[in-house]
Protein backbone atom coordinates (compact mmCIF):
# COMPACT_ATOMS: atom_id res chain seq x y z
CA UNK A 1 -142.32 251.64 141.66
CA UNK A 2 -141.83 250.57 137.84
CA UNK A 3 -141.76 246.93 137.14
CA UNK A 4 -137.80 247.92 135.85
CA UNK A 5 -136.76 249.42 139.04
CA UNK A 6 -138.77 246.05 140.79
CA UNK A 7 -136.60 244.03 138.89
CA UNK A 8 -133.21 245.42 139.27
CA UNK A 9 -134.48 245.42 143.13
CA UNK A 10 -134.66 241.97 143.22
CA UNK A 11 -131.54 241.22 141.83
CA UNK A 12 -129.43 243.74 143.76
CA UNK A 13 -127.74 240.39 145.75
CA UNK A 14 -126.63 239.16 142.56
CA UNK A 15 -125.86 242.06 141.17
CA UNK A 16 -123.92 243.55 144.28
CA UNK A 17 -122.43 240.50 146.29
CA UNK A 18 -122.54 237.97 143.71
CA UNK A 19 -124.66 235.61 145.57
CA UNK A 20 -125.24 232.67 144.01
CA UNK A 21 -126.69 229.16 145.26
CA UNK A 22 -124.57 225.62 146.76
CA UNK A 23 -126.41 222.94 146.60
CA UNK A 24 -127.34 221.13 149.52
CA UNK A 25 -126.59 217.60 147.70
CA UNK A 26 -123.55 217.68 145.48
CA UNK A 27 -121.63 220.68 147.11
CA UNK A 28 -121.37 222.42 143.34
CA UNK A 29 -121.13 226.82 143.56
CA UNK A 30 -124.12 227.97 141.14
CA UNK A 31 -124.49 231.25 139.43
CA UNK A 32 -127.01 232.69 139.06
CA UNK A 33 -129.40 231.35 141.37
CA UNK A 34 -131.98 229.34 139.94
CA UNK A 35 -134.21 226.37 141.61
CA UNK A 36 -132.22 223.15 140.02
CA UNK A 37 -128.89 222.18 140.39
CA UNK A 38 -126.91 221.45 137.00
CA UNK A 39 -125.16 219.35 137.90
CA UNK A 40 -127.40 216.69 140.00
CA UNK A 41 -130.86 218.36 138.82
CA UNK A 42 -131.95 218.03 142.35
CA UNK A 43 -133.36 221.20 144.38
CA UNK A 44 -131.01 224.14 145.66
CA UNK A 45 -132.01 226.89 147.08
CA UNK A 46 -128.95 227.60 150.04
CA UNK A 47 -127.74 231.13 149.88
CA UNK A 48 -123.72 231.27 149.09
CA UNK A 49 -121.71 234.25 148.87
CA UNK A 50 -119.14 233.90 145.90
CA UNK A 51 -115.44 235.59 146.32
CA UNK A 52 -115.79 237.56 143.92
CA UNK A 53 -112.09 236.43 142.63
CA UNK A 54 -111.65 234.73 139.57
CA UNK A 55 -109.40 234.53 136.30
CA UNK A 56 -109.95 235.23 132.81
CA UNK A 57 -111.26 232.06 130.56
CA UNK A 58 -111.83 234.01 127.40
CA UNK A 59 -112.58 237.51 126.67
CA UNK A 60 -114.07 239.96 123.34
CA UNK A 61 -113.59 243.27 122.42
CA UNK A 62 -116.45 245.27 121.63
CA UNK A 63 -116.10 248.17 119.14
CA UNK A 64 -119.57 248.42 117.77
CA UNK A 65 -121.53 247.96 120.93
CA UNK A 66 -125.43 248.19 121.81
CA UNK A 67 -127.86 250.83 121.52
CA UNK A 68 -126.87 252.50 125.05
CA UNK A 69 -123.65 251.40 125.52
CA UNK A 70 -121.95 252.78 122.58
CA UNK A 71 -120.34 255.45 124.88
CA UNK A 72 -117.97 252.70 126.69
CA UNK A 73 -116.67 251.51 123.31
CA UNK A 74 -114.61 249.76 122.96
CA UNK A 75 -115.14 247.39 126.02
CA UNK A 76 -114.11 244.08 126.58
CA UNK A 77 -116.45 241.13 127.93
CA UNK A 78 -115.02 238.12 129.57
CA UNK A 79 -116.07 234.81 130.45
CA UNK A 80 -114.96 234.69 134.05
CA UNK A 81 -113.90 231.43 135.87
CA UNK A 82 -114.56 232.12 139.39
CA UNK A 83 -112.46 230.42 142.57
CA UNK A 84 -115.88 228.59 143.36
CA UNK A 85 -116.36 226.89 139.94
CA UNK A 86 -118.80 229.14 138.25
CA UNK A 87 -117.88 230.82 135.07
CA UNK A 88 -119.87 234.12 134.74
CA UNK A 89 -120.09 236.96 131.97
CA UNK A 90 -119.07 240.42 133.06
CA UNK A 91 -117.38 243.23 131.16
CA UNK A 92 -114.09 244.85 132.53
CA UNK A 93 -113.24 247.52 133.85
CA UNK A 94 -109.97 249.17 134.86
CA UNK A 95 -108.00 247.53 132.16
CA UNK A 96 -107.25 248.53 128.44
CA UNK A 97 -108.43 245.60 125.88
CA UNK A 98 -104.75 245.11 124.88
CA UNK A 99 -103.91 244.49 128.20
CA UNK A 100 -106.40 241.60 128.74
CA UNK A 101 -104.74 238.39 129.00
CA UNK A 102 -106.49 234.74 129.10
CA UNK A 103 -105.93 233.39 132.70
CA UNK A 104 -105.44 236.71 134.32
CA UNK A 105 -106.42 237.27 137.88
CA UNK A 106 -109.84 239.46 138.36
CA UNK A 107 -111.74 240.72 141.04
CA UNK A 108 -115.05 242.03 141.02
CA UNK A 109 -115.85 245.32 141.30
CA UNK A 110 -119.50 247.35 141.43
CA UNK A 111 -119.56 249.74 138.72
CA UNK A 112 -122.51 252.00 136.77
CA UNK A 113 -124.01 249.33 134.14
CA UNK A 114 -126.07 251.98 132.49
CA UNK A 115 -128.71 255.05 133.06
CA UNK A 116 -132.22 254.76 131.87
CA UNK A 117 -132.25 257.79 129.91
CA UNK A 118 -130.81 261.20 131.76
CA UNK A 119 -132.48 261.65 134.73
CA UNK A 120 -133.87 257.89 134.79
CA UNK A 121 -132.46 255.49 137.41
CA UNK A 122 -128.81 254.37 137.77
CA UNK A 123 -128.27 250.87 137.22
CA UNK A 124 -125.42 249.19 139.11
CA UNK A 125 -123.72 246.10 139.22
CA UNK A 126 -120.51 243.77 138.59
CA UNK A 127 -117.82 244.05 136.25
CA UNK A 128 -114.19 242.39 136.92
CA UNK A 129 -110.63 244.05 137.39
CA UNK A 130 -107.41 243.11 137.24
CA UNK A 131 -106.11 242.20 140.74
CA UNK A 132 -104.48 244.97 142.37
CA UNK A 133 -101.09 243.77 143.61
CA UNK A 134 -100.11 245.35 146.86
């Protein structure tokens, strides 16, 4: 297994279920994991599932993207607020850019990210949606 593949491998709870961290002594929703709280700077490591639902807090559209992703173009990238707390970068999907609106209700999705090269691995992970209203 390449050190790539490793990698993505590792962060396929992230990437998949948006699991992030709480921490044990202030309560406060963090994403991405990581060893220290923000907010008190004390150790947390508990496992916490985020919703997934969120609104828009600001968004970009990309017309002259990345090498590799010039075949989405143009795309728009948000900055998520999530229910939790946690404000998160994700591009959307299901949604032209002039349709974008700041504090519009998202969901996240799992989507293709990108292919390494054309018979290379597929990468998956989250982008954000309008919510569907039933």
């Amino acid at each position: 297994m390449s050190g790539k593949v490793a990698h993505d491998w590792r962060l396929k709870g992230q990437r998949y279920r948006l699991e992030g961290e709480e921490c044990p002594h202030c309560r406060v929703k963090i994403f991405p994991p990581r060893d220290i709280c923000p907010e008190c700077h004390k150790p947390a490591k508990e496992p916490y599932r985020l919703s997934g639902r969120g609104e828009v807090y600001t968004y970009s559209t990309v017309n002259n993207a990345p090498g590799g992703f010039e075949e989405y173009t143009p795309y728009t990238v948000a900055l998520v607020k999530l229910e939790e707390g946690p404000m998160i970068t994700a591009q959307l999907t299901d949604v032209t850019p002039e349709n974008v609106k700041i504090g519009m209700p998202v969901e996240m999705v799992t989507r293709k990210l990108r292919a390494q090269g054309d018979e290379g691995t597929i990468i998956y992970g989250y982008k954000f949606r309008p919510v569907l209203q039933a």
